[in-house]
N, C-alpha and C. Protein backbone atom coordinates (compact mmCIF):
# COMPACT_ATOMS: atom_id res chain seq x y z
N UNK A 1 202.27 16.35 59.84
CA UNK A 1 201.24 15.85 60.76
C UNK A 1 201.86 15.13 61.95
N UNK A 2 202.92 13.97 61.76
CA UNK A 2 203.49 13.47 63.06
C UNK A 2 203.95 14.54 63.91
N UNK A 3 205.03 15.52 63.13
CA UNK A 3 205.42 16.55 63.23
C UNK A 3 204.27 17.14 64.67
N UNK A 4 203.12 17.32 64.46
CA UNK A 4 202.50 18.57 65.14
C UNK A 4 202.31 17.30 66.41
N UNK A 5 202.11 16.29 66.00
CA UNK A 5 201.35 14.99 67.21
C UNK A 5 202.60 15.12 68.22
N UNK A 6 203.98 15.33 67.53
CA UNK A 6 205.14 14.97 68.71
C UNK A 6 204.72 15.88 69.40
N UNK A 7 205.06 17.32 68.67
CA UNK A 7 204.80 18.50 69.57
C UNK A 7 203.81 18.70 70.28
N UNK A 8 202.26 18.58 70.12
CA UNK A 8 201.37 18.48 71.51
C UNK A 8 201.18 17.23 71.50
N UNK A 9 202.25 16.13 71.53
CA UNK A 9 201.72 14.68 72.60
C UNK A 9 201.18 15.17 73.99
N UNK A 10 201.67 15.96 74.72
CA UNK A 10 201.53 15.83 76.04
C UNK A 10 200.21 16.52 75.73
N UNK A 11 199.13 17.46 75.79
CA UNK A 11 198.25 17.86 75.23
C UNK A 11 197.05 17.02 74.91
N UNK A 12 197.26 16.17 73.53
CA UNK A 12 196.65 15.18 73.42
C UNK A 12 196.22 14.07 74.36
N UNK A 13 197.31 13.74 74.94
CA UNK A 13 197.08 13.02 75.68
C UNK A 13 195.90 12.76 77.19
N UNK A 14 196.38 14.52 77.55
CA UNK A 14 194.98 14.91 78.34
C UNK A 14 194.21 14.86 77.63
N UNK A 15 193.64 15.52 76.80
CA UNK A 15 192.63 15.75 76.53
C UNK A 15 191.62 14.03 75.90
N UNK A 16 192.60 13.33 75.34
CA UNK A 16 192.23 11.79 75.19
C UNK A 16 191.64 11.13 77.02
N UNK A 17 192.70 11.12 77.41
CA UNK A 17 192.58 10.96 79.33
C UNK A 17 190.94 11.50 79.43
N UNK A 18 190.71 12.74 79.54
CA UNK A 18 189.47 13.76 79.63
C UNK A 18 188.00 12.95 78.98
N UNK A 19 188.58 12.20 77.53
CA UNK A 19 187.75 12.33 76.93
C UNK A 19 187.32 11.12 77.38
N UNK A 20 188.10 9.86 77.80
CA UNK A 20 187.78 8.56 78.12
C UNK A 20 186.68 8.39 79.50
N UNK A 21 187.53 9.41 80.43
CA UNK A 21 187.28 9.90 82.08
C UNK A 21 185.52 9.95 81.61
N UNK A 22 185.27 11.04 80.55
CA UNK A 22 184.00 10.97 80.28
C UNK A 22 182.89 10.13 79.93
N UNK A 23 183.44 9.22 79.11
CA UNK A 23 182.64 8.15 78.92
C UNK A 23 182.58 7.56 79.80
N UNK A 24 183.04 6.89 80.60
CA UNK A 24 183.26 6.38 81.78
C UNK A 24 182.36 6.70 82.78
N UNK A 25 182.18 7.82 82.85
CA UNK A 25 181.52 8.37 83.92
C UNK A 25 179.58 8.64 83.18
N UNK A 26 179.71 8.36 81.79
CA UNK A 26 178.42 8.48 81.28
C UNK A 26 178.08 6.79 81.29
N UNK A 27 178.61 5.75 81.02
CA UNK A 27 178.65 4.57 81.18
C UNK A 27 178.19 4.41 82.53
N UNK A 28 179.00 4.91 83.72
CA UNK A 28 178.40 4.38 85.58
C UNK A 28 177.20 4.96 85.23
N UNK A 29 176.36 6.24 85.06
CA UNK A 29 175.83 7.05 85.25
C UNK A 29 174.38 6.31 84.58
N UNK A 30 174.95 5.34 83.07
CA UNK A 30 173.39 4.95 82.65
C UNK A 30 173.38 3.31 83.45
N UNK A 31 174.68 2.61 83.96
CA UNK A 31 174.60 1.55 84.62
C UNK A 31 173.69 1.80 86.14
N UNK A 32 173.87 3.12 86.82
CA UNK A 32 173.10 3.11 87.97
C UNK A 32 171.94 3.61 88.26
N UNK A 33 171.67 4.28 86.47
CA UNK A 33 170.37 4.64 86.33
C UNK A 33 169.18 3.35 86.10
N UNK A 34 169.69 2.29 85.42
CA UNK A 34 169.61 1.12 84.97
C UNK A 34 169.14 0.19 85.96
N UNK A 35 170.25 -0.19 86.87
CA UNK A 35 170.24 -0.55 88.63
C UNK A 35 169.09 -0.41 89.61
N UNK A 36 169.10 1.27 89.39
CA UNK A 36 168.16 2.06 90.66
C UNK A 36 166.91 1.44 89.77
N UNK A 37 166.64 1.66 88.24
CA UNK A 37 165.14 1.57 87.53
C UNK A 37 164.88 -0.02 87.95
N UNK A 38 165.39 -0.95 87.77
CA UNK A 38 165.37 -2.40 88.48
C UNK A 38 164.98 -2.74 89.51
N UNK A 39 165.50 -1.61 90.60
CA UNK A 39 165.09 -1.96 91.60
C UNK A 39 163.84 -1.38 92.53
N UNK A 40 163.36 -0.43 91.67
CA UNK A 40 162.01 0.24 91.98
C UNK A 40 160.60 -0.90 92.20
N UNK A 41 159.93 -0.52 93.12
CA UNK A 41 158.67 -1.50 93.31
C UNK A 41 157.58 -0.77 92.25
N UNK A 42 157.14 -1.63 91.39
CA UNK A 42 156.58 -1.58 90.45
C UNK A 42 155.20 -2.30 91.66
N UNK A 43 153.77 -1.70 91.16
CA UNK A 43 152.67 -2.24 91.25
C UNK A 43 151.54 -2.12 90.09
N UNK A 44 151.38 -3.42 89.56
CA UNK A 44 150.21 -3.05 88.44
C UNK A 44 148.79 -3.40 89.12
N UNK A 45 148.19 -2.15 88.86
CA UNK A 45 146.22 -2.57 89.16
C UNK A 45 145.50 -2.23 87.19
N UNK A 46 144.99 -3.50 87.64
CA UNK A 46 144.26 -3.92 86.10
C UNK A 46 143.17 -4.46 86.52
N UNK A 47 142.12 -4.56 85.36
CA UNK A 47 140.81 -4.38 85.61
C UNK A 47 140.75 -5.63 84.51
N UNK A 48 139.97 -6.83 84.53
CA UNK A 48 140.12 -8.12 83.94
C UNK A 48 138.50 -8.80 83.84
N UNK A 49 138.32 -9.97 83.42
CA UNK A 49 136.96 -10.37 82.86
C UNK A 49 135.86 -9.67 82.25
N UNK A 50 135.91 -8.78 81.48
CA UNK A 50 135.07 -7.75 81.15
C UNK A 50 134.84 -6.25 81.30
N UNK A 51 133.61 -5.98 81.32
CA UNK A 51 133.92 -4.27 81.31
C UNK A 51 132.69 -3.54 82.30
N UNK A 52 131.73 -4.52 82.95
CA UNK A 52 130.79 -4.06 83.71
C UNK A 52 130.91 -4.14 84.72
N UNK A 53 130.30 -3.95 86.15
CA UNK A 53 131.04 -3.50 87.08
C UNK A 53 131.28 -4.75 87.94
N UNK A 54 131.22 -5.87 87.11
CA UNK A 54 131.29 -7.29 87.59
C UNK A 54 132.60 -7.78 87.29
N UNK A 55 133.07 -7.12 86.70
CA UNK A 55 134.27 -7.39 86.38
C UNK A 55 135.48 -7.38 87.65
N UNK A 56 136.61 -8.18 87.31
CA UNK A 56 137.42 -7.81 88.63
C UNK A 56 138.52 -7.18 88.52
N UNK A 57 139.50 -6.83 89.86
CA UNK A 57 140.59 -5.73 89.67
C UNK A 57 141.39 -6.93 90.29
N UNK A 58 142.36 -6.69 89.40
CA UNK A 58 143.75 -7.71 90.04
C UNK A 58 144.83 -6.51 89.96
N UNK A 59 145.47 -6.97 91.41
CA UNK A 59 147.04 -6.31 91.97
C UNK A 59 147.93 -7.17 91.43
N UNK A 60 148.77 -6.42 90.61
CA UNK A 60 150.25 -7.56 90.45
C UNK A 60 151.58 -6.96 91.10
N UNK A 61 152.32 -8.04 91.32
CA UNK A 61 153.54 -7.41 91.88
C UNK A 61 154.74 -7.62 91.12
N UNK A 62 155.21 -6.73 89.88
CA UNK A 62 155.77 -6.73 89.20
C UNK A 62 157.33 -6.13 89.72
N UNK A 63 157.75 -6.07 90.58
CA UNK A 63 158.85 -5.51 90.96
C UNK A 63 160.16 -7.08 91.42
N UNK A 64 161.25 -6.48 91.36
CA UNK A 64 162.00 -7.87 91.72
C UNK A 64 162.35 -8.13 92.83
N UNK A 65 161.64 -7.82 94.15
CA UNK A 65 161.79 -8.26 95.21
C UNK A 65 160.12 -8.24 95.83
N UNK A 66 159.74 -8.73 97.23
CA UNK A 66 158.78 -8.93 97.37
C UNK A 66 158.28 -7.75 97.97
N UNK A 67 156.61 -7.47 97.66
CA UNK A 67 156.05 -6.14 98.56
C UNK A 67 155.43 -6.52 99.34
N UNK A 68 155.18 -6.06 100.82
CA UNK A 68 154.16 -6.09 101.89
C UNK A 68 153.02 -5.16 101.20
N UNK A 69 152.24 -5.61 101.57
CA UNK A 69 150.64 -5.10 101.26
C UNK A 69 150.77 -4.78 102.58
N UNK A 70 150.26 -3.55 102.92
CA UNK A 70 149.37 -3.14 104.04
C UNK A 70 147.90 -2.42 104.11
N UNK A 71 147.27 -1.80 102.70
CA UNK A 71 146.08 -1.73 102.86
C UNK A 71 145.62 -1.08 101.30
N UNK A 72 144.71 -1.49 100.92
CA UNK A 72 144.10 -0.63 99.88
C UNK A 72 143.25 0.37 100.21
N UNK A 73 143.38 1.43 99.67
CA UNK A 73 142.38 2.49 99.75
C UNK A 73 141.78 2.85 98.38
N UNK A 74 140.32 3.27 98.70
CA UNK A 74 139.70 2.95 97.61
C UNK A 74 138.86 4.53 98.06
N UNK A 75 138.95 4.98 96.99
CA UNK A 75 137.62 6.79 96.61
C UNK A 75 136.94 6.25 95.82
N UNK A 76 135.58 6.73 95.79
CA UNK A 76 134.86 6.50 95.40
C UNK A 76 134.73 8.22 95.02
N UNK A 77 134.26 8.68 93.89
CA UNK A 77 133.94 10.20 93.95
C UNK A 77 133.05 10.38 92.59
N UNK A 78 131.96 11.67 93.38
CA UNK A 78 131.26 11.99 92.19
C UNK A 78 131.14 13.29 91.83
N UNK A 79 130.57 13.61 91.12
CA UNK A 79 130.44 15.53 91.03
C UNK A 79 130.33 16.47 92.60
N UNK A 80 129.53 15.61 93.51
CA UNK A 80 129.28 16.47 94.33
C UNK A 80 129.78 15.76 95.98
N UNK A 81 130.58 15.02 95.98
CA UNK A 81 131.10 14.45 97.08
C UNK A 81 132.23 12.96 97.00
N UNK A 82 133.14 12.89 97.68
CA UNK A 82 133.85 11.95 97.14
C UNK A 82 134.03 11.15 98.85
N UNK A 83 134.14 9.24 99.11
CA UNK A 83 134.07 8.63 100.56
C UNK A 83 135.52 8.09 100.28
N UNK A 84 135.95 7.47 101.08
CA UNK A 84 137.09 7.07 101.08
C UNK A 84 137.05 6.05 102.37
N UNK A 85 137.43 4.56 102.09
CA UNK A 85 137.46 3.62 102.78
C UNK A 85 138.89 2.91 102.43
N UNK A 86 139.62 2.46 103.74
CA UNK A 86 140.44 1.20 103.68
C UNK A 86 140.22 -0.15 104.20
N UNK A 87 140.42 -0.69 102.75
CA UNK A 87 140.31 -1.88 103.13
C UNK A 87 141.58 -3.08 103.61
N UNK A 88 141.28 -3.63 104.13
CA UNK A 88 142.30 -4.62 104.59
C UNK A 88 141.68 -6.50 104.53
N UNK A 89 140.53 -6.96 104.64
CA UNK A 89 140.20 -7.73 104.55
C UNK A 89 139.05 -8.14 103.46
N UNK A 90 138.85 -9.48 102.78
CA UNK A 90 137.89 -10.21 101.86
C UNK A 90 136.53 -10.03 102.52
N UNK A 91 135.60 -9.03 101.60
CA UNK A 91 134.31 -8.94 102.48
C UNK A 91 133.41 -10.56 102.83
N UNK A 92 134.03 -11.37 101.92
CA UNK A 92 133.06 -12.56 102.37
C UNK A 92 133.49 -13.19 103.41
N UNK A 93 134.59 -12.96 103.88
CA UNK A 93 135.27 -13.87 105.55
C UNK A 93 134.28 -13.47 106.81
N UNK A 94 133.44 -14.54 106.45
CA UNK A 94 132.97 -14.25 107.73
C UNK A 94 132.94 -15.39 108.76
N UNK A 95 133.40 -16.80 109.05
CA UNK A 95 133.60 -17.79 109.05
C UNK A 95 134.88 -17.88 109.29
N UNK A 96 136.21 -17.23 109.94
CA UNK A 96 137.26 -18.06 109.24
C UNK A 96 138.03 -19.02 109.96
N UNK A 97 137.67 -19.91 110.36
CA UNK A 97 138.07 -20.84 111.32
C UNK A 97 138.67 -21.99 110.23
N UNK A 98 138.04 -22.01 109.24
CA UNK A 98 138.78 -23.16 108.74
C UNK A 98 139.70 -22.41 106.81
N UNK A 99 139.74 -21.32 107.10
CA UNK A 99 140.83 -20.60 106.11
C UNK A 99 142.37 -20.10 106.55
N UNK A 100 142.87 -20.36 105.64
CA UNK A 100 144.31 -19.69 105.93
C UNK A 100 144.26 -17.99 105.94
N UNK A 101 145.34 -17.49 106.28
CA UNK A 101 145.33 -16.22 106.20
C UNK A 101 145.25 -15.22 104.80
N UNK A 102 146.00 -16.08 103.90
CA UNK A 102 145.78 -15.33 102.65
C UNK A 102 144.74 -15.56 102.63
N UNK A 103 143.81 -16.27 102.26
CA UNK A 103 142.59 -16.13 102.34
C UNK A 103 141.30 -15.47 103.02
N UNK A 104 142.31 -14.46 103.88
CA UNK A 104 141.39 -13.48 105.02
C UNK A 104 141.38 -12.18 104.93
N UNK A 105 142.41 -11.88 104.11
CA UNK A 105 143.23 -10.45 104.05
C UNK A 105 144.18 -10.47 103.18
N UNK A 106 143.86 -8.95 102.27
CA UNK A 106 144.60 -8.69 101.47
C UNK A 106 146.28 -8.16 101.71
N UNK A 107 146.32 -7.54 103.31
CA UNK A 107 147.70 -7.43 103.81
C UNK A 107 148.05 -9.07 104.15
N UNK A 108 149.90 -8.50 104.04
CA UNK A 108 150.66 -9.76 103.68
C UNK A 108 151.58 -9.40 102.58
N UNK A 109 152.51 -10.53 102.50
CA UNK A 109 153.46 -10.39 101.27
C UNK A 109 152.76 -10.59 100.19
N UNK A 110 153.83 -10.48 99.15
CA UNK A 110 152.79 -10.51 97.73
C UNK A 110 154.97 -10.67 96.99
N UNK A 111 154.92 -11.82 96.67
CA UNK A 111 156.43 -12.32 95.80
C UNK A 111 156.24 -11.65 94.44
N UNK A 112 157.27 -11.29 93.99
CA UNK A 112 157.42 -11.15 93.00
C UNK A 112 156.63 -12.09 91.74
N UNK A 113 156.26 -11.26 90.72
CA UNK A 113 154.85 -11.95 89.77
C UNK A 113 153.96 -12.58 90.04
N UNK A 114 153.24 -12.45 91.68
CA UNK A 114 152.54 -12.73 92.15
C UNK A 114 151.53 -12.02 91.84
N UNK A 115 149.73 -12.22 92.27
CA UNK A 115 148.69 -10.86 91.74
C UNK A 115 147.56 -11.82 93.23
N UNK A 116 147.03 -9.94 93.07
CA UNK A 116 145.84 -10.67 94.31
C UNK A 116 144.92 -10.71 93.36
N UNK A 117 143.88 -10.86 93.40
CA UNK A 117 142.13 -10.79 92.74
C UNK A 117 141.74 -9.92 93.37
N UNK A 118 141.12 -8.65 93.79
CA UNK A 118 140.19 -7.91 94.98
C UNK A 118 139.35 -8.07 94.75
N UNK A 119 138.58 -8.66 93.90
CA UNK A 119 136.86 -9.29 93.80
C UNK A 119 136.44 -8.08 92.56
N UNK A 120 134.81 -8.28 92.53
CA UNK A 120 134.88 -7.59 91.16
C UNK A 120 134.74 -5.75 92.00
N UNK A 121 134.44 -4.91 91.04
CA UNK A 121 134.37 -3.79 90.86
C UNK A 121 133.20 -3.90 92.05
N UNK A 122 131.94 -4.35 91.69
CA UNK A 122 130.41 -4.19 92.35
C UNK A 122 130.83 -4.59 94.15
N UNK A 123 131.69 -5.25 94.07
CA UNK A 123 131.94 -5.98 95.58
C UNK A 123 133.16 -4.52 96.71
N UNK A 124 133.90 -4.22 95.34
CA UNK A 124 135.04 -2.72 96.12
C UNK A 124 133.85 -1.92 96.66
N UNK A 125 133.18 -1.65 95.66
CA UNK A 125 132.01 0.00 96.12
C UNK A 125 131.10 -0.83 97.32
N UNK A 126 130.68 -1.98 97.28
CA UNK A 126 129.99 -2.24 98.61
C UNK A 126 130.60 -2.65 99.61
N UNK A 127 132.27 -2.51 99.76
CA UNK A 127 133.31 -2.36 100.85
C UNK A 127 133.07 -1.03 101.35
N UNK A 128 133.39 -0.25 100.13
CA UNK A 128 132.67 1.56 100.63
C UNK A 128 131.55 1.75 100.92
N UNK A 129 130.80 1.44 100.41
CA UNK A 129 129.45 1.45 101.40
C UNK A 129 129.41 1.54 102.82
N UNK A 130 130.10 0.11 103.27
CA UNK A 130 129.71 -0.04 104.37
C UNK A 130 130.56 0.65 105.54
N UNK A 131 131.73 1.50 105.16
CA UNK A 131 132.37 2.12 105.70
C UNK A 131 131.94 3.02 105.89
N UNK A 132 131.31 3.97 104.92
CA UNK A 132 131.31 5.00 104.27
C UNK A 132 129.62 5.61 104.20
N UNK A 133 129.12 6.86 104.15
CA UNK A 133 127.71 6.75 103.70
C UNK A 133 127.73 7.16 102.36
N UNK A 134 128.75 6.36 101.85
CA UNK A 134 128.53 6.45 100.18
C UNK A 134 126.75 6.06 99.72
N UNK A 135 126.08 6.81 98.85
CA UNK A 135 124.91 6.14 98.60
C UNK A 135 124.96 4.62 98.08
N UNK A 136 123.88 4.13 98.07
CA UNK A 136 123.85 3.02 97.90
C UNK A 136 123.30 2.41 96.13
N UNK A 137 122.56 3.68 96.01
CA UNK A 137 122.64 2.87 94.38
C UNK A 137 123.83 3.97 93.24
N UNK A 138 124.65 4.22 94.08
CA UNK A 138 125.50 5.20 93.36
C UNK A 138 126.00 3.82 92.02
N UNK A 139 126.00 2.64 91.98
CA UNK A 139 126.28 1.84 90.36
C UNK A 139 124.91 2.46 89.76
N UNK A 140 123.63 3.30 90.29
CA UNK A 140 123.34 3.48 88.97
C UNK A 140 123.20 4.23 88.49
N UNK A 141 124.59 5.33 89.10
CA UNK A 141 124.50 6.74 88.49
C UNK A 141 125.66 6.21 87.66
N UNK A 142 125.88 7.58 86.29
CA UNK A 142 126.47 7.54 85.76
C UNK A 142 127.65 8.55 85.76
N UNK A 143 127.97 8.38 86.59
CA UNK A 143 128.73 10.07 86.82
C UNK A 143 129.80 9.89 88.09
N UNK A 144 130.15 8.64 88.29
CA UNK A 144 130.95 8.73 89.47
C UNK A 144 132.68 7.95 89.03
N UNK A 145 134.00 8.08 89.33
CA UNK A 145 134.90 7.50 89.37
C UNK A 145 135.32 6.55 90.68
N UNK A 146 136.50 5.59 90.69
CA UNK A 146 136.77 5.05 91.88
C UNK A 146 138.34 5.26 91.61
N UNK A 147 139.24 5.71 92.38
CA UNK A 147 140.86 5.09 92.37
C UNK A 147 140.96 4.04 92.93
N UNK A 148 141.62 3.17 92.89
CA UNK A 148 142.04 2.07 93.79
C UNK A 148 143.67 2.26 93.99
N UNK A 149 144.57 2.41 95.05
CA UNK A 149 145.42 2.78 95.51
C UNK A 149 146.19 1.49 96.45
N UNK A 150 147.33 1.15 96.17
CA UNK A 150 147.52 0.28 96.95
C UNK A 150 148.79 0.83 98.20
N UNK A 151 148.86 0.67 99.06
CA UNK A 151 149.95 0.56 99.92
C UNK A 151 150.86 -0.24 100.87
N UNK A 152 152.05 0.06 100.65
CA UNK A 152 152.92 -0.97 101.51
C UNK A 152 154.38 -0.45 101.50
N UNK A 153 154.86 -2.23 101.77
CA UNK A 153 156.70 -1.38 102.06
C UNK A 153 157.29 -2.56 100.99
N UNK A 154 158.72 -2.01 100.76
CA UNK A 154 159.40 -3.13 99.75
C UNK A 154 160.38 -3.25 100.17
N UNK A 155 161.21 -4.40 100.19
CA UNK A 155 162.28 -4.97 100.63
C UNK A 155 162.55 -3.98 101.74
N UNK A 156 163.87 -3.39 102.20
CA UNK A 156 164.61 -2.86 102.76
C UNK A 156 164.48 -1.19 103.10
N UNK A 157 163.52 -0.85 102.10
CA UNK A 157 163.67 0.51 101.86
C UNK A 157 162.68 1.25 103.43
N UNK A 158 162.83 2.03 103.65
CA UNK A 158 162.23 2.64 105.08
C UNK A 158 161.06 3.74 105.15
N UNK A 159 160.82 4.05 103.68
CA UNK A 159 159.61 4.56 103.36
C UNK A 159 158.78 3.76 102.71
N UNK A 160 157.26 4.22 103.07
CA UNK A 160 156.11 2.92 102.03
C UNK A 160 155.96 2.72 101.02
N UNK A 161 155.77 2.20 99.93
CA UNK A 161 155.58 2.48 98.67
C UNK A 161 154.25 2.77 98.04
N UNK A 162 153.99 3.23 97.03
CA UNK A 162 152.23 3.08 96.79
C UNK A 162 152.33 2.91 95.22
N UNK A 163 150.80 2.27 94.80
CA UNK A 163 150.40 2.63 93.14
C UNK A 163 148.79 3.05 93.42
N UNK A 164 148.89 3.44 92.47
CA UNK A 164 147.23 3.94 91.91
C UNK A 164 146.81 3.98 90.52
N UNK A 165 145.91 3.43 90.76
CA UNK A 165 145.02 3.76 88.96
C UNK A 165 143.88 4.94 89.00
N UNK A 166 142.91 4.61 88.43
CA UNK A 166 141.49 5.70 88.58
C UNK A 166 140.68 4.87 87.04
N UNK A 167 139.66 4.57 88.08
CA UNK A 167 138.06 4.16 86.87
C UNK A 167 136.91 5.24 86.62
N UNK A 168 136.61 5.00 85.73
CA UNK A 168 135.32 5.38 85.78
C UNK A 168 134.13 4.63 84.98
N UNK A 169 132.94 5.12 85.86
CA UNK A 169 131.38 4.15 85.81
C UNK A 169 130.80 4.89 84.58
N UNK A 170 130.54 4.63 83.43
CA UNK A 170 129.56 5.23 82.39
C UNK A 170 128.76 3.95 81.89
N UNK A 171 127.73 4.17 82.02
CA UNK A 171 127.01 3.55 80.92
C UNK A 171 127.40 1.94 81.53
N UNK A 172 127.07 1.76 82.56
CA UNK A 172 127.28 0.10 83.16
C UNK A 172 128.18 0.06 83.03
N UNK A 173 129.24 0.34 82.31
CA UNK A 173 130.79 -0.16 82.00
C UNK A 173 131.84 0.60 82.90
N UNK A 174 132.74 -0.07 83.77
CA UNK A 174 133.82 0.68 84.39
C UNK A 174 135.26 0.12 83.43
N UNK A 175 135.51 1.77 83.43
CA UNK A 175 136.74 1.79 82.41
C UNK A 175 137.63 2.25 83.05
N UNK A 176 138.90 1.78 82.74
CA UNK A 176 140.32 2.50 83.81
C UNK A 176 140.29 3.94 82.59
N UNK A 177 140.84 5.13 83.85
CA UNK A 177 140.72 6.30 83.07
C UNK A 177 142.10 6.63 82.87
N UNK A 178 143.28 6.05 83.12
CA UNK A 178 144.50 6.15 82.49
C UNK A 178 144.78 4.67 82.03
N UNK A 179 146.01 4.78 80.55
CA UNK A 179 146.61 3.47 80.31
C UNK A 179 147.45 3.37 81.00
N UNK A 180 148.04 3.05 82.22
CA UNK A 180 148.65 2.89 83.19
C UNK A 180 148.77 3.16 84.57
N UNK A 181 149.41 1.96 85.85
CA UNK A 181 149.16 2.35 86.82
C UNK A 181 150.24 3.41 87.50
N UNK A 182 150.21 4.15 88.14
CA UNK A 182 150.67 5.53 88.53
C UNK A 182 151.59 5.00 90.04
N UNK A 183 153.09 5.18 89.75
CA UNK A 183 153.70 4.72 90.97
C UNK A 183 154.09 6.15 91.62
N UNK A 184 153.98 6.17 92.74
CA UNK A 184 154.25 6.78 93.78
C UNK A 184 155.86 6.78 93.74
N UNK A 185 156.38 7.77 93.30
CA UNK A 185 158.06 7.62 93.79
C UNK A 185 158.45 9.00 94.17
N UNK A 186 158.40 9.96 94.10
CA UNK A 186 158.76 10.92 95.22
C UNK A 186 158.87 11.46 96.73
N UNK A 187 159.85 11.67 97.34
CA UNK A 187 160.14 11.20 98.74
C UNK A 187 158.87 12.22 99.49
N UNK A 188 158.24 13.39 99.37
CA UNK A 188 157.25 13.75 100.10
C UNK A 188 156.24 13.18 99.89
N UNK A 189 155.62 12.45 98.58
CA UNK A 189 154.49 11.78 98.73
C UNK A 189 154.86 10.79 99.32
N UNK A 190 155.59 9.94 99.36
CA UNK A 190 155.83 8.90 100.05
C UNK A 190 156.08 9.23 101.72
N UNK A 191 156.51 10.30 101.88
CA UNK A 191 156.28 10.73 103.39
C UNK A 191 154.86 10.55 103.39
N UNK A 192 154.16 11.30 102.77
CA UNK A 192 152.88 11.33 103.44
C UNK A 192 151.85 10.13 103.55
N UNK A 193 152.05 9.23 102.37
CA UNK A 193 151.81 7.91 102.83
C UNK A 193 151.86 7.03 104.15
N UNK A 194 153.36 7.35 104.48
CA UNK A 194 153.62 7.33 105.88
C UNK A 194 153.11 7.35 106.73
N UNK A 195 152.51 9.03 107.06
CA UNK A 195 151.87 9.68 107.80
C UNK A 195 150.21 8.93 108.01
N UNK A 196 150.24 8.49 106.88
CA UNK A 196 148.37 8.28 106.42
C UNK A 196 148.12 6.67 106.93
N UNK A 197 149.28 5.85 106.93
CA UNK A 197 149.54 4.41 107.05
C UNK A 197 149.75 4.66 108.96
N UNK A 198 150.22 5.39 109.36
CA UNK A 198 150.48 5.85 110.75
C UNK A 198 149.04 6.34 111.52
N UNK A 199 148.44 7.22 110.86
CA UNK A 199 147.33 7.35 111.01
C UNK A 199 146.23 6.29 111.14
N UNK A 200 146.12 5.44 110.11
CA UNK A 200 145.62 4.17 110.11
C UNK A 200 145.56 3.41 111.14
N UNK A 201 146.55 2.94 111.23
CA UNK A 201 146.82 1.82 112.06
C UNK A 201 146.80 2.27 113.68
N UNK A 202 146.88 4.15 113.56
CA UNK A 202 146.37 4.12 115.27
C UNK A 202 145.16 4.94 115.53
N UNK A 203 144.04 5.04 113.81
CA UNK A 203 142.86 5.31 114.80
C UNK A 203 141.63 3.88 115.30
């Protein structure tokens, strides 16, 4: 046995070299997979105080650096037509001479484990309303969903980021229709965010 080790030392030796080179390179590979997953902007939308449409939706900002908010967009959709409004400001500001700005608008930073409130469920759809010719007693159909979608930018990065959930209205009760909120990370949707945030802000 030493016998055969003298004779392919040199042999062994690559192939040991080879075998280390490998780990090594599977080690960087789950360290920068690890890294990049860290540094992704995480946004949670959750639905809190109950289950009727009084209930409210809180934004959290679960990521480790801070996100700009620049606007929520909110669908409203039913079997036979779906509105779509962005919002950017607290429908009750109407007064604001003696409020600060967070208190005026939901754009703005948002720090890390920070959360907004967006008011309850009943208060989003009469944001759409008034944008929108969403009907007006559409809370008392039973047959309609809402996404709530958030958008913005995170630290450094040069495309926007987004999350989204999706509810739905049955039976008085709005229920989120996935267990989790849905991040936006692929570079064409996130182009088109872009495009839609560009759009925004210059019609």
């Amino acid at each position: 046995m030493l016998e055969w080790i003298e004779t392919h030392n040199a042999a062994l030796s690559v192939l040991i070299s080879f075998a280390m080179l490998i780990v090594w390179v599977l080690y960087l590979q789950f360290f920068l997979m690890t890294y990049v997953r860290q540094r992704r902007s995480k946004i949670i939308i959750n639905k809190v105080a109950g289950s009727s449409h009084k209930s409210h939706c809180f934004i959290s900002n679960m990521s480790a650096e801070t996100i700009y908010i620049s606007v929520i967009k909110v669908t409203l959709q039913n079997p036979d037509d779906e509105w779509i409004a962005y919002i950017t400001d607290f429908e009750e500001v109407s007064d604001s001479s003696d409020k600060r700005p967070a208190e005026m608008t939901y754009q703005g930073p948002m720090g890390t484990g920070a959360f907004y409130d967006l008011g309850s469920y009943e208060s989003i759809v009469s944001s759409v309303q008034k944008r929108t010719e969403a009907p007006k007693d559409i809370l008392k159909q039973d047959d309609f969903s809402m996404e709530i979608k958030v958008l913005g930018f995170y630290g450094s990065e040069r495309l926007p980021v987004a999350a989204y959930r999706n509810f739905t209205y049955d039976k008085g009760e709005m229920r989120p229709a996935t267990p989790q909120t849905f991040q936006v990370r692929s570079l064409f949707k996130r182009k088109q965010i872009a495009n839609e945030l560009a759009n925004f802000y210059t019609s």
